[in-house]
Protein backbone atom coordinates (compact mmCIF):
# COMPACT_ATOMS: atom_id res chain seq x y z
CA UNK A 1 131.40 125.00 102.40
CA UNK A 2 131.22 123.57 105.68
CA UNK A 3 131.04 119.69 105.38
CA UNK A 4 129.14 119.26 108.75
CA UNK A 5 125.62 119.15 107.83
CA UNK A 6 123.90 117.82 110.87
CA UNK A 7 124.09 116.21 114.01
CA UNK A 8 122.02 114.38 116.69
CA UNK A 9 122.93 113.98 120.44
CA UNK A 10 120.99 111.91 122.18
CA UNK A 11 119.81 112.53 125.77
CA UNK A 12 117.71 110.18 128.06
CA UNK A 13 116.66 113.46 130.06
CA UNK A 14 115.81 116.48 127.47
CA UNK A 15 115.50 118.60 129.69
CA UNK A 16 118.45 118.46 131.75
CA UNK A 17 120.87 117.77 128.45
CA UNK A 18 119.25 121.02 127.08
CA UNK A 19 120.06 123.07 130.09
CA UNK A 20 123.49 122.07 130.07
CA UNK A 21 124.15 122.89 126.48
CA UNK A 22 122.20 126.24 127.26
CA UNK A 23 124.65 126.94 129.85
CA UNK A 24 127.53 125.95 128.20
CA UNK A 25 127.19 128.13 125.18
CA UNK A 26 124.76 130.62 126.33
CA UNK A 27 122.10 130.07 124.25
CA UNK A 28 118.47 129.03 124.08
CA UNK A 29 117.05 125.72 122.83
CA UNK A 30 113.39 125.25 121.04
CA UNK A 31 112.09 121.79 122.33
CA UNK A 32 109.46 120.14 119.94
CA UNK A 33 107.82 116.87 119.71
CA UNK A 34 108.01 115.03 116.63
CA UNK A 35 106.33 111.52 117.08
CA UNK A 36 107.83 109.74 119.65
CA UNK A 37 110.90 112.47 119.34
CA UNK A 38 111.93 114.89 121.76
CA UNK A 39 114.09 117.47 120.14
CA UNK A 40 115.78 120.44 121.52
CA UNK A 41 117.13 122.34 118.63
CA UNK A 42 120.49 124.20 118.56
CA UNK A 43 120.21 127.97 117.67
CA UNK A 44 121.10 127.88 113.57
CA UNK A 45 121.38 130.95 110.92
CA UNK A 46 121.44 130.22 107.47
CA UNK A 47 123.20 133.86 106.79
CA UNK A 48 125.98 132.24 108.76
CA UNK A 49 128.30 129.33 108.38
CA UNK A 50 127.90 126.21 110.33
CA UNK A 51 125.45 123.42 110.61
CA UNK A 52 121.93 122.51 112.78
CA UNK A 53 121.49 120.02 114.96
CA UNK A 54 119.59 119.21 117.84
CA UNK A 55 119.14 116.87 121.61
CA UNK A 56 117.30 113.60 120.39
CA UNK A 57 115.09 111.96 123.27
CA UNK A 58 113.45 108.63 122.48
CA UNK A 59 113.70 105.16 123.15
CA UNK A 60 116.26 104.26 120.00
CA UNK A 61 118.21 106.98 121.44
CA UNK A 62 121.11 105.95 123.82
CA UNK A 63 124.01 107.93 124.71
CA UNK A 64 126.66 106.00 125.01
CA UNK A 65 130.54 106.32 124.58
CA UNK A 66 130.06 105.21 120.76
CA UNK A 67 129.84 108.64 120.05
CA UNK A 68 126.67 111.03 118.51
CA UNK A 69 125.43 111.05 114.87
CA UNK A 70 126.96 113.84 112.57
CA UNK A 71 125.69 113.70 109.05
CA UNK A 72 128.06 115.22 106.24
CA UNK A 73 127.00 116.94 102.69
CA UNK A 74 128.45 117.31 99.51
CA UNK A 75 127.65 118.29 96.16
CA UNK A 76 128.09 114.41 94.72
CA UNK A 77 129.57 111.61 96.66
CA UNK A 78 129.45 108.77 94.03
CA UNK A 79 132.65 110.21 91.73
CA UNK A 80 134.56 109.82 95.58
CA UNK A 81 133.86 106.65 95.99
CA UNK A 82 133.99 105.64 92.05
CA UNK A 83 137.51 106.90 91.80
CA UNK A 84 139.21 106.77 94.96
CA UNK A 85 140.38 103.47 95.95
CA UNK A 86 142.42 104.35 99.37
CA UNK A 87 138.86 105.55 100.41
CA UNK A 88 136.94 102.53 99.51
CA UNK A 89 139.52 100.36 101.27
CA UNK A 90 139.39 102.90 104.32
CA UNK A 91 135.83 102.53 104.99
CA UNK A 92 135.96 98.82 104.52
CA UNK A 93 138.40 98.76 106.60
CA UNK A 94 136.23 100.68 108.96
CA UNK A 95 133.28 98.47 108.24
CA UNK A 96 135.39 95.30 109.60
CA UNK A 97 136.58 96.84 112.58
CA UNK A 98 133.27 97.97 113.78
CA UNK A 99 131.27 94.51 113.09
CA UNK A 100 134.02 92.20 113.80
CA UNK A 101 132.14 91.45 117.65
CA UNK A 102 129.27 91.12 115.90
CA UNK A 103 128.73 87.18 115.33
């Protein structure tokens, strides 16, 4: 299984992001609107393993240096975070360290 199930990069010019990917990895991009979305969409086959993801262009969009959006799936997260303590104090961990600017 590939835990990567989808990811968003977002672009403040659509079509210039999109012809850089295209270029990049030789490939060709769908664009679509959906609502005040722009999406380019990376090539995907189900028959094959990997994960979708597309170019997001829209105003709560910023790319930044924080990084871009990856989503993860699994079969069923609650047992992980029932049972596994180092994980639960990982992520709040994590938690602190991101909001700690945040007054």
């Amino acid at each position: 299984m590939n835990p990567v199930n989808w990811f968003e990069i977002p672009a403040k010019d659509i079509n210039e992001s999109k012809a850089f990917y295209e270029y990049v990895f030789d490939i060709e991009m769908q664009v679509t609107e959906m609502g005040p979305l722009t999406m380019a969409w990376f090539p995907f086959d189900h028959e094959k393993p990997g994960c979708a993801g597309t170019l997001v262009e829209a105003e709560s969009y910023n790319p930044s240096h924080d990084g871009s959006t990856v989503y993860f799936s699994v079969d069923d997260v609650a047992p992980v975070f029932q049972s596994d303590n180092k994980l639960h104090n990982w992520l709040s961990l994590c938690n602190r360290r991101r909001y700690a600017d945040i007054d």
